[in-house]
PDB file of N, CA and C in Angstrom:
ATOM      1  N   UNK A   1     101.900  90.937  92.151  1.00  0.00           N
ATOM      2  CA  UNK A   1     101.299  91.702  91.089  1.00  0.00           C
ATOM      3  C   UNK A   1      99.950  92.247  91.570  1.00  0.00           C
ATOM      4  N   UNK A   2      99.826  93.248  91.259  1.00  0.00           N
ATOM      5  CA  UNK A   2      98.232  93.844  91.302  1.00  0.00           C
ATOM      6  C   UNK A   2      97.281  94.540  90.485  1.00  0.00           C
ATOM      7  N   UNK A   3      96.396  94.281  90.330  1.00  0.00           N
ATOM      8  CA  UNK A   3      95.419  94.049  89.467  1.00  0.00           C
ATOM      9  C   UNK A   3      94.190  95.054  89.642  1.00  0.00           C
ATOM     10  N   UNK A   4      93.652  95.408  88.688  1.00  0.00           N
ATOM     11  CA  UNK A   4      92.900  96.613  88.516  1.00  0.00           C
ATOM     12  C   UNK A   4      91.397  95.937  88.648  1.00  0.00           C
ATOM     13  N   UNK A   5      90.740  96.652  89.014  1.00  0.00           N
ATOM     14  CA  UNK A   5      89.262  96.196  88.894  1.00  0.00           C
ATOM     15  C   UNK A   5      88.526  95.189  88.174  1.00  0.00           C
ATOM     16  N   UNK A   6      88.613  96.288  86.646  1.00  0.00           N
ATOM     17  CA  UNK A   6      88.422  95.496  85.367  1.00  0.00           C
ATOM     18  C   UNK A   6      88.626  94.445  85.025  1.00  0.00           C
ATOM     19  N   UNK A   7      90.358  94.148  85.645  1.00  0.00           N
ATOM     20  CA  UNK A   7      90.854  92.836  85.281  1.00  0.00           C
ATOM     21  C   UNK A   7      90.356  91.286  86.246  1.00  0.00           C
ATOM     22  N   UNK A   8      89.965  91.773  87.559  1.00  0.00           N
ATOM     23  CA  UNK A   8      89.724  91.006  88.649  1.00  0.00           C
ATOM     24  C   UNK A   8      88.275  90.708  87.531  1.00  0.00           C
ATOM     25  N   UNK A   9      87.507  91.839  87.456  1.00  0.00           N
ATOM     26  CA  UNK A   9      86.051  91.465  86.835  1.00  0.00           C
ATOM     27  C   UNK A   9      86.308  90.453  86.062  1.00  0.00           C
ATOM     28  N   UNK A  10      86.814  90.849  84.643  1.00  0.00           N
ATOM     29  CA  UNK A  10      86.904  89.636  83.785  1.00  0.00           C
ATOM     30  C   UNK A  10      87.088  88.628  84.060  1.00  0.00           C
ATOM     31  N   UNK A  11      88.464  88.245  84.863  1.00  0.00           N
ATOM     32  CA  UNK A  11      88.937  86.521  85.442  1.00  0.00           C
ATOM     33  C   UNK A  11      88.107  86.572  85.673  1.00  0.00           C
ATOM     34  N   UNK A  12      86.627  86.646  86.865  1.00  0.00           N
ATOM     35  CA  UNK A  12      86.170  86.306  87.553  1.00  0.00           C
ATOM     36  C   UNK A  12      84.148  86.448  86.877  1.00  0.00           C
ATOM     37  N   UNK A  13      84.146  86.994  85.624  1.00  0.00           N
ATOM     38  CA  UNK A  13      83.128  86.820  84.671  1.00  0.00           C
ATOM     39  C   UNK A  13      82.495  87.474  85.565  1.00  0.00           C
ATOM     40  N   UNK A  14      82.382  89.182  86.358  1.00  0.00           N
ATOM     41  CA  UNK A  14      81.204  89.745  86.898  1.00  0.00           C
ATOM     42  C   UNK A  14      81.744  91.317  86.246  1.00  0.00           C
ATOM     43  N   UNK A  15      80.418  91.750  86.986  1.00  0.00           N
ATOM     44  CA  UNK A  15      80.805  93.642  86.313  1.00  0.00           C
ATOM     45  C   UNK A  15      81.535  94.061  87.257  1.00  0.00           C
ATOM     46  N   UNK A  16      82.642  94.975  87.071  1.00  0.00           N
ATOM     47  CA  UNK A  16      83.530  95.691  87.641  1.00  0.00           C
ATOM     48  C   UNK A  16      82.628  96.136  89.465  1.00  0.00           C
ATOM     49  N   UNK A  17      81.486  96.881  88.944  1.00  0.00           N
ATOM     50  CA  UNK A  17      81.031  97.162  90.072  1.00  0.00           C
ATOM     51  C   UNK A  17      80.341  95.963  91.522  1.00  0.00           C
ATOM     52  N   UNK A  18      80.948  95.057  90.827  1.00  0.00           N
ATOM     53  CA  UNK A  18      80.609  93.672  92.205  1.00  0.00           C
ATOM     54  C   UNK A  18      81.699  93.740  92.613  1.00  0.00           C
ATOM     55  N   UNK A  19      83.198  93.903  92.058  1.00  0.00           N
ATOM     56  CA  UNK A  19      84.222  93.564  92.806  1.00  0.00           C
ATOM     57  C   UNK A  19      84.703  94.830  93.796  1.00  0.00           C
ATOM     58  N   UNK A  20      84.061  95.997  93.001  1.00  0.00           N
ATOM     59  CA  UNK A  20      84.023  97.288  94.000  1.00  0.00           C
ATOM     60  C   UNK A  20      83.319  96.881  94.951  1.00  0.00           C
ATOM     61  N   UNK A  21      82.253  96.179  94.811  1.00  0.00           N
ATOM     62  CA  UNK A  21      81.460  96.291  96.438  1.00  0.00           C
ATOM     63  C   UNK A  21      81.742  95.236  97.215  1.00  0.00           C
ATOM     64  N   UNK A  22      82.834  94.382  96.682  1.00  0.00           N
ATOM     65  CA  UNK A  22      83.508  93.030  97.640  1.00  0.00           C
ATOM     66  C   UNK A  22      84.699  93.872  98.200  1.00  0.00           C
ATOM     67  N   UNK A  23      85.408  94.764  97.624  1.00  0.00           N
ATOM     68  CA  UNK A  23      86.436  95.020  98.237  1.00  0.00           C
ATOM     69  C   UNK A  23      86.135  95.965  99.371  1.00  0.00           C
ATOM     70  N   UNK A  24      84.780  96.858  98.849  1.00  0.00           N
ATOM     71  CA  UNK A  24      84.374  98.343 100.349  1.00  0.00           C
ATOM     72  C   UNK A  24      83.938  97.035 101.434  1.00  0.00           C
ATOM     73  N   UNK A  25      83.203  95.803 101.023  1.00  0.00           N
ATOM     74  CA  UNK A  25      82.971  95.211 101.796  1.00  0.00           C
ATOM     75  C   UNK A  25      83.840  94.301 102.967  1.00  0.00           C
ATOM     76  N   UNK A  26      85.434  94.611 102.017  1.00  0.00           N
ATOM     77  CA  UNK A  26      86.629  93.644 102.983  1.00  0.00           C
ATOM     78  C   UNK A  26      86.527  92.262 102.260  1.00  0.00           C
ATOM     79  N   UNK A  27      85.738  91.527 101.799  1.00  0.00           N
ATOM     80  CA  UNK A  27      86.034  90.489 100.975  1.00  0.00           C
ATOM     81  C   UNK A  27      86.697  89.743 100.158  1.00  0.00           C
ATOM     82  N   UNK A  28      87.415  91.020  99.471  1.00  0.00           N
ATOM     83  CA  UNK A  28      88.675  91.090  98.668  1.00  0.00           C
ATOM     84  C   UNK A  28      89.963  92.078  98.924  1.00  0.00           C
ATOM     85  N   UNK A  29      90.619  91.832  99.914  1.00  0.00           N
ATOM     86  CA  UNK A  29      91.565  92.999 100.317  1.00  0.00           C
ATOM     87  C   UNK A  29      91.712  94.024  98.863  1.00  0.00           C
ATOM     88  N   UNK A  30      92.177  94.875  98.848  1.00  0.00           N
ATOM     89  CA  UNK A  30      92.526  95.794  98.291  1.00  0.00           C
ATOM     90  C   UNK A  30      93.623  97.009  98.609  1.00  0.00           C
ATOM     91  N   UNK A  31      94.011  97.853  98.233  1.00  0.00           N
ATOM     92  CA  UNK A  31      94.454  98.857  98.346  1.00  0.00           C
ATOM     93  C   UNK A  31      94.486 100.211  97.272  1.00  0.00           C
ATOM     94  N   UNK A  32      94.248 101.204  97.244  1.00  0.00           N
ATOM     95  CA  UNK A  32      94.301 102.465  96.917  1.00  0.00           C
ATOM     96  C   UNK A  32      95.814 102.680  96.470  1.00  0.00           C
ATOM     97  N   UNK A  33      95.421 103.247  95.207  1.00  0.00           N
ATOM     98  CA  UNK A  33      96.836 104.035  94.511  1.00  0.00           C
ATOM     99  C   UNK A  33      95.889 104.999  94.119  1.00  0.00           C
ATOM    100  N   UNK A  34      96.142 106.325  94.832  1.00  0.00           N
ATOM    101  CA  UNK A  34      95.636 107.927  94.347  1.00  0.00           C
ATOM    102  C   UNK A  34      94.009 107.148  94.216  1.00  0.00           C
ATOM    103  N   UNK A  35      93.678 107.106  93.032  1.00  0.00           N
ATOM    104  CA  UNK A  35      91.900 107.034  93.497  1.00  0.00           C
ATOM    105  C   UNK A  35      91.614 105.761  92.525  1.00  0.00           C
ATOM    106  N   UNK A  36      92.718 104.882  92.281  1.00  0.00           N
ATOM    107  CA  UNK A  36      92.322 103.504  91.994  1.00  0.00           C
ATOM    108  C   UNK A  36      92.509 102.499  92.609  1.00  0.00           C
ATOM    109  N   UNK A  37      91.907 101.743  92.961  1.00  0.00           N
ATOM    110  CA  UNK A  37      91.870 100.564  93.184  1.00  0.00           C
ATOM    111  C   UNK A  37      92.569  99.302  92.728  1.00  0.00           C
ATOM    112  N   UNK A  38      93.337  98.565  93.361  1.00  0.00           N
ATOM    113  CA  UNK A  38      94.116  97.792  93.158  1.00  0.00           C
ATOM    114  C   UNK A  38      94.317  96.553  94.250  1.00  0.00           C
ATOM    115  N   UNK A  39      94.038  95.128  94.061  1.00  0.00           N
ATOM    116  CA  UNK A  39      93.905  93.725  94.115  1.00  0.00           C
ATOM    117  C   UNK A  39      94.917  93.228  93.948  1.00  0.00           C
ATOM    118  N   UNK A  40      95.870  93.070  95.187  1.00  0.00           N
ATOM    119  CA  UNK A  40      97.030  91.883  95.296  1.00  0.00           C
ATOM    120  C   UNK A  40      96.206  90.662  94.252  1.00  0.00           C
ATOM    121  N   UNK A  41      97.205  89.809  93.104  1.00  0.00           N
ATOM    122  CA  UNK A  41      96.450  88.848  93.035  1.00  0.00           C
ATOM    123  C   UNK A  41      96.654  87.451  93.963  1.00  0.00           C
ATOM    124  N   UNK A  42      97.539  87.672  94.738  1.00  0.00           N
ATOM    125  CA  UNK A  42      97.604  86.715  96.156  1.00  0.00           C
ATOM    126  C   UNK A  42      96.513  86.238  96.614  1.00  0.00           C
ATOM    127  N   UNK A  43      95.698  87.831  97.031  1.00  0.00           N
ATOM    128  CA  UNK A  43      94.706  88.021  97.473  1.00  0.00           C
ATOM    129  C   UNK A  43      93.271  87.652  96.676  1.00  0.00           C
ATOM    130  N   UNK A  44      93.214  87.618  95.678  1.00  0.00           N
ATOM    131  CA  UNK A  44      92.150  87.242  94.822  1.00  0.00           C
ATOM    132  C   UNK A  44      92.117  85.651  94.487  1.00  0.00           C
ATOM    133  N   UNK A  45      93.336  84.896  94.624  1.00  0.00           N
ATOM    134  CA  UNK A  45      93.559  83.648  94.563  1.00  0.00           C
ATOM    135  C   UNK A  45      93.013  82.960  95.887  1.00  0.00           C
ATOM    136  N   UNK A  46      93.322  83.936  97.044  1.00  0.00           N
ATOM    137  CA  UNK A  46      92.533  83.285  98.567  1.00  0.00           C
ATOM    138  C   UNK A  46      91.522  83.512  98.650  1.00  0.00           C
ATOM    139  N   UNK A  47      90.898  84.190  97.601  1.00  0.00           N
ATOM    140  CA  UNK A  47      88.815  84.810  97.693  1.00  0.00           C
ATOM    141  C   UNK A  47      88.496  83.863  96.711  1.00  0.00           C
ATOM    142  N   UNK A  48      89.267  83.319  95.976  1.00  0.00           N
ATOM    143  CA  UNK A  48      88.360  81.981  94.935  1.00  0.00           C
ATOM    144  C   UNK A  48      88.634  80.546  95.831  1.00  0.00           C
ATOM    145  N   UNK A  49      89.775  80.623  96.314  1.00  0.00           N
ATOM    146  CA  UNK A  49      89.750  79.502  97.358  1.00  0.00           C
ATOM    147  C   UNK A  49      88.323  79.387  98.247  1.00  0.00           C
ATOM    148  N   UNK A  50      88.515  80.529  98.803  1.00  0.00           N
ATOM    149  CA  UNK A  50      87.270  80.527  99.496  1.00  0.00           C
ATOM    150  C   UNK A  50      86.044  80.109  99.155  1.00  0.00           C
ATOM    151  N   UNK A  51      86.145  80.804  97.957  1.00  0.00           N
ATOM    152  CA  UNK A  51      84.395  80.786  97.470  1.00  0.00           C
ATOM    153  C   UNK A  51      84.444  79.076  96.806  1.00  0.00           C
ATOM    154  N   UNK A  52      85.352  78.549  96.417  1.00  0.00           N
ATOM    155  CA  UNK A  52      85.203  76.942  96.287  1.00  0.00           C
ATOM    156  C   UNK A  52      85.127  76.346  97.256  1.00  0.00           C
ATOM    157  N   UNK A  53      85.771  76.914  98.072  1.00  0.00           N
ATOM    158  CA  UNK A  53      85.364  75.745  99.514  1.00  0.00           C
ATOM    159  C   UNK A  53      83.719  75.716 100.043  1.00  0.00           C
ATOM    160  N   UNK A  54      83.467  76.850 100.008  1.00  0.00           N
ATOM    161  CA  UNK A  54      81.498  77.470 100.304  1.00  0.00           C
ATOM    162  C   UNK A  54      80.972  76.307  99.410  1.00  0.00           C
ATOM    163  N   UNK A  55      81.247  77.060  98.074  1.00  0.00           N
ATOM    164  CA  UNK A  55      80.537  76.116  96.780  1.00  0.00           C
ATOM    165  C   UNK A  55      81.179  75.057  95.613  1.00  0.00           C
ATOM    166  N   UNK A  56      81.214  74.295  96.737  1.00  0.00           N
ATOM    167  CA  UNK A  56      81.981  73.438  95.797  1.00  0.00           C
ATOM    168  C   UNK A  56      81.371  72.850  94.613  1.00  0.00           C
ATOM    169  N   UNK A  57      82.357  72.294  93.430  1.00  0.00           N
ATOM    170  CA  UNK A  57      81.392  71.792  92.278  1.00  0.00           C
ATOM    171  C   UNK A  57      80.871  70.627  92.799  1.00  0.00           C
ATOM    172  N   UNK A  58      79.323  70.406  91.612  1.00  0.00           N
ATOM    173  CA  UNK A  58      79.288  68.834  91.635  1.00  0.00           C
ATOM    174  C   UNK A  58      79.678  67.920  91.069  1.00  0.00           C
TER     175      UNK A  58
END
């Protein structure tokens, strides 16, 4: 499934425009449909992995 900006934002409680600048950044794979943006959520499940492993809770 893949997932629109907006929607990555919400799960992830930031403004749309952070996940734009994780994905120009490669952080969050992505891919282009015509001039939107779109987030395997595969891929968004291995960028929260990540970011728990960095910061884990206490």
């Amino acid at each position: 499934m893949y997932l629109r900006l907006r929607e990555v934002a919400e799960r992830l409680n930031v403004h749309r425009n952070t996940i734009q600048t994780l994905c120009e950044r490669g952080e969050i794979p992505a891919i282009k449909v015509g001039s939107q943006t779109r987030i395997p959520e595969e891929e968004l499940n291995k960028y929260i992995e990540r970011q728990q492993k960095n910061f884990p809770a206490k």
